[in-house]
C-alpha atoms as a PDB file:
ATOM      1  CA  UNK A   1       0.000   0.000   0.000  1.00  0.00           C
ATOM      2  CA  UNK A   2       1.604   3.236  -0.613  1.00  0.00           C
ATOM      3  CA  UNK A   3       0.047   6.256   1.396  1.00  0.00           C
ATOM      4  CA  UNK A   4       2.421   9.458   2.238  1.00  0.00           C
ATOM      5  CA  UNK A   5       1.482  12.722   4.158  1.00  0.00           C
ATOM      6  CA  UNK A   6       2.921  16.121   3.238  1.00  0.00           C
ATOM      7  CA  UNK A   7       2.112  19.461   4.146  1.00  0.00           C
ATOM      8  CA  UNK A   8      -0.400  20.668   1.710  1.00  0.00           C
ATOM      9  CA  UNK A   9       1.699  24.145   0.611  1.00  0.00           C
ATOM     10  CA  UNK A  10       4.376  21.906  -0.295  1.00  0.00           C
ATOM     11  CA  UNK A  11       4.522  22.229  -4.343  1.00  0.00           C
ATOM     12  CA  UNK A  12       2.566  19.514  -5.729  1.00  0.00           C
ATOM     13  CA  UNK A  13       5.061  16.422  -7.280  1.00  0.00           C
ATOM     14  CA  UNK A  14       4.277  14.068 -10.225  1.00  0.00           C
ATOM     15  CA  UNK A  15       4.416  11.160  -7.863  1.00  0.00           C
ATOM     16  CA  UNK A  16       2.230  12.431  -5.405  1.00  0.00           C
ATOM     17  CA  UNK A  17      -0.589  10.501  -7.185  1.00  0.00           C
ATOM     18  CA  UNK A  18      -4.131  10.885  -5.633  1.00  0.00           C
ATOM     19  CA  UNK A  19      -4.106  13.934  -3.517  1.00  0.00           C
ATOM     20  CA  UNK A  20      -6.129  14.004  -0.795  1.00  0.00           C
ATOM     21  CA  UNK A  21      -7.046  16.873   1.992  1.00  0.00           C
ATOM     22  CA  UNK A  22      -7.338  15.985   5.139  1.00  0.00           C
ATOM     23  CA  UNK A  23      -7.944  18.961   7.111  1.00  0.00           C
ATOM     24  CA  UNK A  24     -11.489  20.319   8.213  1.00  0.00           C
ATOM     25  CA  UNK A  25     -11.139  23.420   6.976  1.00  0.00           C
ATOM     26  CA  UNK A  26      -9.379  24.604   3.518  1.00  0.00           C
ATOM     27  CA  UNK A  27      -5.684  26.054   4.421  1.00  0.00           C
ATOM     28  CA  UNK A  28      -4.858  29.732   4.879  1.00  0.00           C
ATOM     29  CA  UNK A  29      -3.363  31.431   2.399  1.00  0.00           C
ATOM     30  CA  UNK A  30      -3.648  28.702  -0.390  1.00  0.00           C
ATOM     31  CA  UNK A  31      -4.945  29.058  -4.129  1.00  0.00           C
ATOM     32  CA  UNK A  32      -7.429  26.241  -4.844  1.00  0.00           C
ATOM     33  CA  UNK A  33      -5.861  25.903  -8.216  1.00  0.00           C
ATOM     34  CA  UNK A  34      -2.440  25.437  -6.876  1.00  0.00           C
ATOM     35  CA  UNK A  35      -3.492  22.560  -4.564  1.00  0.00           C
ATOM     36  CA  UNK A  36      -4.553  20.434  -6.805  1.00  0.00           C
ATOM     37  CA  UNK A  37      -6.705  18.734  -4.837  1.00  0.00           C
ATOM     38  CA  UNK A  38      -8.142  15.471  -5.814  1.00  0.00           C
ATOM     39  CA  UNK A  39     -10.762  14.861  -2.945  1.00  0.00           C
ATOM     40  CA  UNK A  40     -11.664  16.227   0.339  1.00  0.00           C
ATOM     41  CA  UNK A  41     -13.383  13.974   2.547  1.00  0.00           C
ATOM     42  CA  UNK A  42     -14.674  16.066   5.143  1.00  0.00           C
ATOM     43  CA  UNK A  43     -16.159  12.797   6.585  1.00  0.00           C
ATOM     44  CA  UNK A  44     -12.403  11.931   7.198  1.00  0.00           C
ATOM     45  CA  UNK A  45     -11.670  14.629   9.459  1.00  0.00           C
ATOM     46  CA  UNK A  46     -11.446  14.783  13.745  1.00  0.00           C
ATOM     47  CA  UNK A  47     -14.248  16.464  14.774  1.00  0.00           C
ATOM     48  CA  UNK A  48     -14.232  19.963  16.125  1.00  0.00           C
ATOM     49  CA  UNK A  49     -14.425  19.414  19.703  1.00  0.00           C
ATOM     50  CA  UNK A  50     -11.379  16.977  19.268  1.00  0.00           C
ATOM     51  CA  UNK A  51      -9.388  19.062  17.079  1.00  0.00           C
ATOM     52  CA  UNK A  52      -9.732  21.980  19.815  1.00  0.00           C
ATOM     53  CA  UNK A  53      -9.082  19.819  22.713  1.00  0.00           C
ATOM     54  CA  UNK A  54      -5.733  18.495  21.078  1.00  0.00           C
ATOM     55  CA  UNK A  55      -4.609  22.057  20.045  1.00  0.00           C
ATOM     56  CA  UNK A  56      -5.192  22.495  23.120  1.00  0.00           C
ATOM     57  CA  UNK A  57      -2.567  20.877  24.426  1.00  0.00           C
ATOM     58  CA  UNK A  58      -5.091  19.192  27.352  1.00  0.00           C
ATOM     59  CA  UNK A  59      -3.622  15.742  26.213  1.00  0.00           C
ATOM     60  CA  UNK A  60      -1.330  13.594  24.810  1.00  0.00           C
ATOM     61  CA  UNK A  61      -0.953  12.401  21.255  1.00  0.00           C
ATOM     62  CA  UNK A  62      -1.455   8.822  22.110  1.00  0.00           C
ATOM     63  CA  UNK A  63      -4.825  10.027  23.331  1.00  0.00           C
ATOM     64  CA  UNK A  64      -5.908  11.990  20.378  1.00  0.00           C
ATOM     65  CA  UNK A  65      -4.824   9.079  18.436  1.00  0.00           C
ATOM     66  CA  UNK A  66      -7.179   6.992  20.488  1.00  0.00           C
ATOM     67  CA  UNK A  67      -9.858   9.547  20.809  1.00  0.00           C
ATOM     68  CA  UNK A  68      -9.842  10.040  16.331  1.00  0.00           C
ATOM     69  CA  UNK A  69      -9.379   6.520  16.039  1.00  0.00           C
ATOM     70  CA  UNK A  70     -12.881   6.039  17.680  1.00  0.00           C
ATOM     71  CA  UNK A  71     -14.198   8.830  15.811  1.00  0.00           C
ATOM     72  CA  UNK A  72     -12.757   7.082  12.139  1.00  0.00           C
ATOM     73  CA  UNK A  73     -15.301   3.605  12.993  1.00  0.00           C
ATOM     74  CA  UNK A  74     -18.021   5.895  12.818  1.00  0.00           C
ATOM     75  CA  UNK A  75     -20.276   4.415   9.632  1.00  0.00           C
ATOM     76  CA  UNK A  76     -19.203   7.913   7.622  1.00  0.00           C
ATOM     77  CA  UNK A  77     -16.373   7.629   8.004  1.00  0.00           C
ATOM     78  CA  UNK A  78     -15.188   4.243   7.859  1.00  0.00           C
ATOM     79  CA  UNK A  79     -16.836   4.113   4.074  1.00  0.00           C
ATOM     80  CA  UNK A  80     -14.502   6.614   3.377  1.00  0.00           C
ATOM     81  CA  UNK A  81     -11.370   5.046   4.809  1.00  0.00           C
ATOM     82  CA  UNK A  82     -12.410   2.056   2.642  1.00  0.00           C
ATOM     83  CA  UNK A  83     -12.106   3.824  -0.339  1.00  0.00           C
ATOM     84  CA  UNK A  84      -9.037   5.844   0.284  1.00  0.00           C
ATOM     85  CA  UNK A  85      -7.572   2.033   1.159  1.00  0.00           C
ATOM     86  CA  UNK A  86      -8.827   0.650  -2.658  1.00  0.00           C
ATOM     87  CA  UNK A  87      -7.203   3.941  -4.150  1.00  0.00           C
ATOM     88  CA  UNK A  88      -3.834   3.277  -2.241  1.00  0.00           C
ATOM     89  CA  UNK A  89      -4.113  -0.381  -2.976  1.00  0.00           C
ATOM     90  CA  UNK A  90      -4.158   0.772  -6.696  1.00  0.00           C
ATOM     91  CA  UNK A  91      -1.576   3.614  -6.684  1.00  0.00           C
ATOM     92  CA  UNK A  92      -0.109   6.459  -4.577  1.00  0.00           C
ATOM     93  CA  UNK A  93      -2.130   8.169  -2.212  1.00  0.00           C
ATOM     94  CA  UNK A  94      -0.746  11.362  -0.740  1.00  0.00           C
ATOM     95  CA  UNK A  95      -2.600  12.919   2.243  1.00  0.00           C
ATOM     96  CA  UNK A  96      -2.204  16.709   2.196  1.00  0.00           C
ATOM     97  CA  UNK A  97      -2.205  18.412   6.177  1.00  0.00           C
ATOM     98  CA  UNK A  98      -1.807  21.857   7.214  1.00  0.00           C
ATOM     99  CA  UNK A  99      -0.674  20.755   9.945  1.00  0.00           C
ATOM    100  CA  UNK A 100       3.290  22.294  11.214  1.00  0.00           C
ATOM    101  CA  UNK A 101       4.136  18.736  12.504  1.00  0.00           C
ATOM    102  CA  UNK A 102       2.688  16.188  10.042  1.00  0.00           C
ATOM    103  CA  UNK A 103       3.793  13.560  12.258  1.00  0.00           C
ATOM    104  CA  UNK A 104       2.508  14.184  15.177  1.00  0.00           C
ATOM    105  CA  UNK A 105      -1.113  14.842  13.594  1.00  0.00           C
ATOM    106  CA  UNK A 106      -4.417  13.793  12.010  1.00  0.00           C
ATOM    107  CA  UNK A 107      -2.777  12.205   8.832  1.00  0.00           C
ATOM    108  CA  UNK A 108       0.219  10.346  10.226  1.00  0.00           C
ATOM    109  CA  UNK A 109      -3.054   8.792  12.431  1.00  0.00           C
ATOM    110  CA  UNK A 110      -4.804   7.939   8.886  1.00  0.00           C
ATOM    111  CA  UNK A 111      -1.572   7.102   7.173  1.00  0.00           C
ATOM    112  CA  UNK A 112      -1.428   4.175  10.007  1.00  0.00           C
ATOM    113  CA  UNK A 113      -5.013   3.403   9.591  1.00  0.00           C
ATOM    114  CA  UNK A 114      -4.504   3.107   6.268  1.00  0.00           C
ATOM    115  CA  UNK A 115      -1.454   0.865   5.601  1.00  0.00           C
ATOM    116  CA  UNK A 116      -2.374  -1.313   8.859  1.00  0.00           C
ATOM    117  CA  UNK A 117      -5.726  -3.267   7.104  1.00  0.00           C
END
């Protein structure tokens, strides 16, 4: 399976194959056109009361990672984790993340998700 997470102002590559936001809300400061965004699956996204409560700093990433993962078997949602995982079974899937620390975020938490099943 072959899923990658970069920050979405990054400049898009040729081999970044299906891009894919994964953030709630559409970046600051970004052109739509220069994206080049293939989906955005809202769906996909923590909620906002989690996304506050981890940029909060009120807890660890283990337990947002815990806390998402419950929200990502949610019926929504895991329909679209199912197709993201057929689209990275069939070519490069690149999830795109405003995020400053693209490790330590949302993505790197679907990125798992994703290569795991």
């Amino acid at each position: 399976m072959s899923v990658r997470v970069r920050r979405v102002y990054e400049p898009p590559e040729p081999d970044d194959g299906l891009r894919v936001l994964v953030d709630r809300l559409w970046p600051r400061g970004l052109a739509k056109d220069a994206a080049r965004i293939d989906e955005w699956p809202k769906g996909l996204t923590p909620s906002t009361e989690l996304r506050r409560w981890y940029h909060a700093g009120e807890g660890s990433f283990e337990e947002f990672r815990e806390r998402y993962e419950a929200e990502l078997a949610g019926e929504e949602a895991a329909g679209l984790l199912d197709g993201l995982r057929g689209s990275a079974r069939t070519g490069q899937v690149t999830l795109l993340t405003a995020s400053k620390d693209p490790d330590r975020s949302h993505a790197a938490v679907l990125a798992d998700l994703l290569k795991r099943k």
